[in-house]
Protein backbone atom coordinates (compact mmCIF):
# COMPACT_ATOMS: atom_id res chain seq x y z
CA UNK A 1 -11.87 -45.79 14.42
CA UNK A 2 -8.51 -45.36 12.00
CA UNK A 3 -10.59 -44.81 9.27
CA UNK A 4 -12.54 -41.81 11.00
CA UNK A 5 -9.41 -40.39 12.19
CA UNK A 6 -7.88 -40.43 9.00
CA UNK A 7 -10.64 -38.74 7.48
CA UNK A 8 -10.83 -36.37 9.97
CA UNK A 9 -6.81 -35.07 9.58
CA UNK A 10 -7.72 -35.61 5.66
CA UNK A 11 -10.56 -33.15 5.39
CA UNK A 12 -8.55 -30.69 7.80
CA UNK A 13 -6.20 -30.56 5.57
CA UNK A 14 -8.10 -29.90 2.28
CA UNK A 15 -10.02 -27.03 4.35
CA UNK A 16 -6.39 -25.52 5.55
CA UNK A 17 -5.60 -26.01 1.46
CA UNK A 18 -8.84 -24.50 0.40
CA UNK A 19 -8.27 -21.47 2.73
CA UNK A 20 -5.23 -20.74 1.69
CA UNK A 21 -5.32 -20.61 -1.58
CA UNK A 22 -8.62 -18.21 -1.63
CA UNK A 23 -6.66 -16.14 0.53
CA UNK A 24 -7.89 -12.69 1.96
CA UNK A 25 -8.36 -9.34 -0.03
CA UNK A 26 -5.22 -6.98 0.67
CA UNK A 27 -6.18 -3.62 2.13
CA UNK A 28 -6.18 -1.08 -0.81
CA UNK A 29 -7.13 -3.88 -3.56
CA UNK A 30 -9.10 -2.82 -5.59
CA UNK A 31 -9.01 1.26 -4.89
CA UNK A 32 -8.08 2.40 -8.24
CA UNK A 33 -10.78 3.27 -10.31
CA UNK A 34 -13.48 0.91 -8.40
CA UNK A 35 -14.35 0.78 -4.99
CA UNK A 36 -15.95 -2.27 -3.23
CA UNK A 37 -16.90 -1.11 -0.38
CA UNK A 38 -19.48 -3.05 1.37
CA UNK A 39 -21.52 -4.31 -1.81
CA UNK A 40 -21.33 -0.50 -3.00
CA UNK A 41 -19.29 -0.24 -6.17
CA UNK A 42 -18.09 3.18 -6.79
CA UNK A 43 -16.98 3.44 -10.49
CA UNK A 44 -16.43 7.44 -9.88
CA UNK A 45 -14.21 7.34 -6.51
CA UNK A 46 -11.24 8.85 -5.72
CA UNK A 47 -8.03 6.74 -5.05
CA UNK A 48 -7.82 6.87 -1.41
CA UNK A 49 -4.23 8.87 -1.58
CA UNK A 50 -6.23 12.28 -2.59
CA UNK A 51 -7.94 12.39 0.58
CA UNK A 52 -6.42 14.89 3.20
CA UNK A 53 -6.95 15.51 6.57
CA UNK A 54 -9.46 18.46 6.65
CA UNK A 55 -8.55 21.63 7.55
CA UNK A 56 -11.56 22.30 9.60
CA UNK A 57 -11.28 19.89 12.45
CA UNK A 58 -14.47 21.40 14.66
CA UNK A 59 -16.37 19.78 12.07
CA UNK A 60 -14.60 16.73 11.11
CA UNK A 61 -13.96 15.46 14.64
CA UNK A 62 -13.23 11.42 15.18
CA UNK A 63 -16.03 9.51 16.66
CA UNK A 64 -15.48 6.87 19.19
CA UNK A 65 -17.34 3.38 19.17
CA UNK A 66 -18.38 0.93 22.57
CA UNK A 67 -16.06 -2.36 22.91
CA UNK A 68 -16.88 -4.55 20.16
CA UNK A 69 -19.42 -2.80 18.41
CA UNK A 70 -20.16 -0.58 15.27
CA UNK A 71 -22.64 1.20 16.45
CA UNK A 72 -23.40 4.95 16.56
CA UNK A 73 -23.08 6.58 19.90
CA UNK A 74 -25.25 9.27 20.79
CA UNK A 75 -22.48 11.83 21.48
CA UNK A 76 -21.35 11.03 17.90
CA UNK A 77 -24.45 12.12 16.04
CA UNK A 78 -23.99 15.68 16.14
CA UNK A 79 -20.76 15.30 14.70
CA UNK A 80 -21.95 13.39 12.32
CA UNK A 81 -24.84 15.74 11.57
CA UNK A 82 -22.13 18.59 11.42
CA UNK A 83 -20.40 16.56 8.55
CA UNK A 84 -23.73 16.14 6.77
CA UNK A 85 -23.83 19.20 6.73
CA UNK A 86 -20.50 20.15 5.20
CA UNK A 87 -20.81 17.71 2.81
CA UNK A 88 -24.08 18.78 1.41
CA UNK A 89 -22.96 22.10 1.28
CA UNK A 90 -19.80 21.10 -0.70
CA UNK A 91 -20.78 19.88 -3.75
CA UNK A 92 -17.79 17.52 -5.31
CA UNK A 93 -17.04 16.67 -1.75
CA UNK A 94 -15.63 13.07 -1.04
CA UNK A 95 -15.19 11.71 2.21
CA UNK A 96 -13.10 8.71 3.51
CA UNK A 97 -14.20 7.56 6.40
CA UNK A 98 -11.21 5.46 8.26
CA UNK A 99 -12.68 2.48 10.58
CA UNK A 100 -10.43 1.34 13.79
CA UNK A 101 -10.32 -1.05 16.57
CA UNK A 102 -8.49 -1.15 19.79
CA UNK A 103 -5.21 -3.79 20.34
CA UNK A 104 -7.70 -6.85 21.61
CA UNK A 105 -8.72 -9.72 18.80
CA UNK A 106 -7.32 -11.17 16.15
CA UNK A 107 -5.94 -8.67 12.87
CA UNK A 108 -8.85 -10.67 10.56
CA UNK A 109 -11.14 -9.83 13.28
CA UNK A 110 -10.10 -6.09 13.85
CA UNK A 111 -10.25 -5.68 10.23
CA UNK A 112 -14.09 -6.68 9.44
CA UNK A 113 -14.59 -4.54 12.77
CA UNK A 114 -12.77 -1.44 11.44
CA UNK A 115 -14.95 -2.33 8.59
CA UNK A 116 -18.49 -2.21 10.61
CA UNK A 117 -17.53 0.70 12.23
CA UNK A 118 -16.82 2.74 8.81
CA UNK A 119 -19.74 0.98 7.13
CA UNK A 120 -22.09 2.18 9.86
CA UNK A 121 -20.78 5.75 9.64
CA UNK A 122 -21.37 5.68 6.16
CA UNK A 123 -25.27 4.50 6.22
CA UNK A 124 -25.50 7.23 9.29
CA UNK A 125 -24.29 9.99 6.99
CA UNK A 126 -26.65 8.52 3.97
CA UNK A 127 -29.52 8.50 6.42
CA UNK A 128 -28.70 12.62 6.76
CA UNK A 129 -29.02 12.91 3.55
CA UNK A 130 -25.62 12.62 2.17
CA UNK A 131 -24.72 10.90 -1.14
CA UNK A 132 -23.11 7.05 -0.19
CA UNK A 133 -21.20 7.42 -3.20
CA UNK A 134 -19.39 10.41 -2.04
CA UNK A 135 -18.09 8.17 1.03
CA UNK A 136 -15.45 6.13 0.50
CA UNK A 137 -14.58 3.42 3.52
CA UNK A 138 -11.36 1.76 4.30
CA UNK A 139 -10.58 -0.21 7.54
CA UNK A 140 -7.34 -0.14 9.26
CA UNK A 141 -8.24 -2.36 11.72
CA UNK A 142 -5.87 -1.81 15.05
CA UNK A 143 -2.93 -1.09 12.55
CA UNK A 144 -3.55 2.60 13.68
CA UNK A 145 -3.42 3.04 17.59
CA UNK A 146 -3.53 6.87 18.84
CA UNK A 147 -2.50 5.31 22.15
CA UNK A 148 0.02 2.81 22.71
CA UNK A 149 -1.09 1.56 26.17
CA UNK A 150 -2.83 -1.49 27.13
CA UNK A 151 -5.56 -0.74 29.30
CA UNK A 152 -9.24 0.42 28.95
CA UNK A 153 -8.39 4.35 28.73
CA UNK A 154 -5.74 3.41 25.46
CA UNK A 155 -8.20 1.03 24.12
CA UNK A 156 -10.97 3.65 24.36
CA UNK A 157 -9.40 6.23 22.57
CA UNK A 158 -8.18 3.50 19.39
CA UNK A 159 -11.83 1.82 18.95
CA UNK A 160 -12.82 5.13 16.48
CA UNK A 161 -13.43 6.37 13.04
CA UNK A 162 -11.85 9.17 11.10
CA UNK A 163 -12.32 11.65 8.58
CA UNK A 164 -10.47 12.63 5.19
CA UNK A 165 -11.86 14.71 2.33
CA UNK A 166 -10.88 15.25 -1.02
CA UNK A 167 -12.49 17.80 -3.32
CA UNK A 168 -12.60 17.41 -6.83
């Protein structure tokens, strides 16, 4: 029974080691020149400190996701469709597309959620007809908040994606 407990702490450890020393990817890594954004490489991206808030904010309004999820709502696809539209229009448009998650999980968590949740908007816009390598995504994860409380109408407000362009 020693033995088996020994091994057990033993292998814990070398996994704690392991994990550690791969480490995570810092937010930003990687944005200068080439973009890895979701198995998308983007040799011809922008560094993400061009993009501005755009001017016209009927059009680029933020979007809102459901607890937990990266899905698009149905009140968010005509904004979307409005920002297809834009960006077709607009040739030598780029878009960042800024994912974010409410206060609740863990940061690692919030992160690959913020992640989803730009991801998602991306494909949506590609599905319109919009060029995926004109969208650059980022996640900020619940880094972010719009609202500082700690209740359902704060969280609802946080769990969202935003919009930055950048025109070459």
């Amino acid at each position: 029974m020693e033995k088996v407990f020994r091994g057990l702490i033993l292998f814990t450890l070398v996994a704690f080691v392991v994990a550690g020393a791969t480490g995570c990817k810092k937010k930003g890594e990687g944005l200068d020149g080439m973009v890895d954004d979701g198995g998308l490489v983007l040799s011809s991206a922008p560094d993400i400190s061009v993009f501005e808030t755009p001017l016209d904010t009927q059009i680029y309004k933020m979007i809102h996701f459901d607890y937990d999820k990266s899905d698009i709502k149905p009140e968010a696809k005509p904004i979307l469709e409005n920002i297809a539209m834009d960006l077709k229009a607009t040739p030598g448009k780029y878009l960042l597309v800024e994912g974010h998650c409410d206060e609740r999980g863990t940061n690692e968590y919030n992160l690959a959620l913020g992640e989803k949740r730009s991801l998602s908007t991306r494909e949506y816009l590609a599905d319109l007809g919009v060029d995926p390598e004109m969208i650059v995504t980022i996640s900020y994860g619940e880094e972010q908040p719009l609202e500082l409380g700690h209740d359902e109408s704060a969280w609802r407000v946080n769990r969202r994606a935003e919009f930055k362009t950048y025109t070459k």
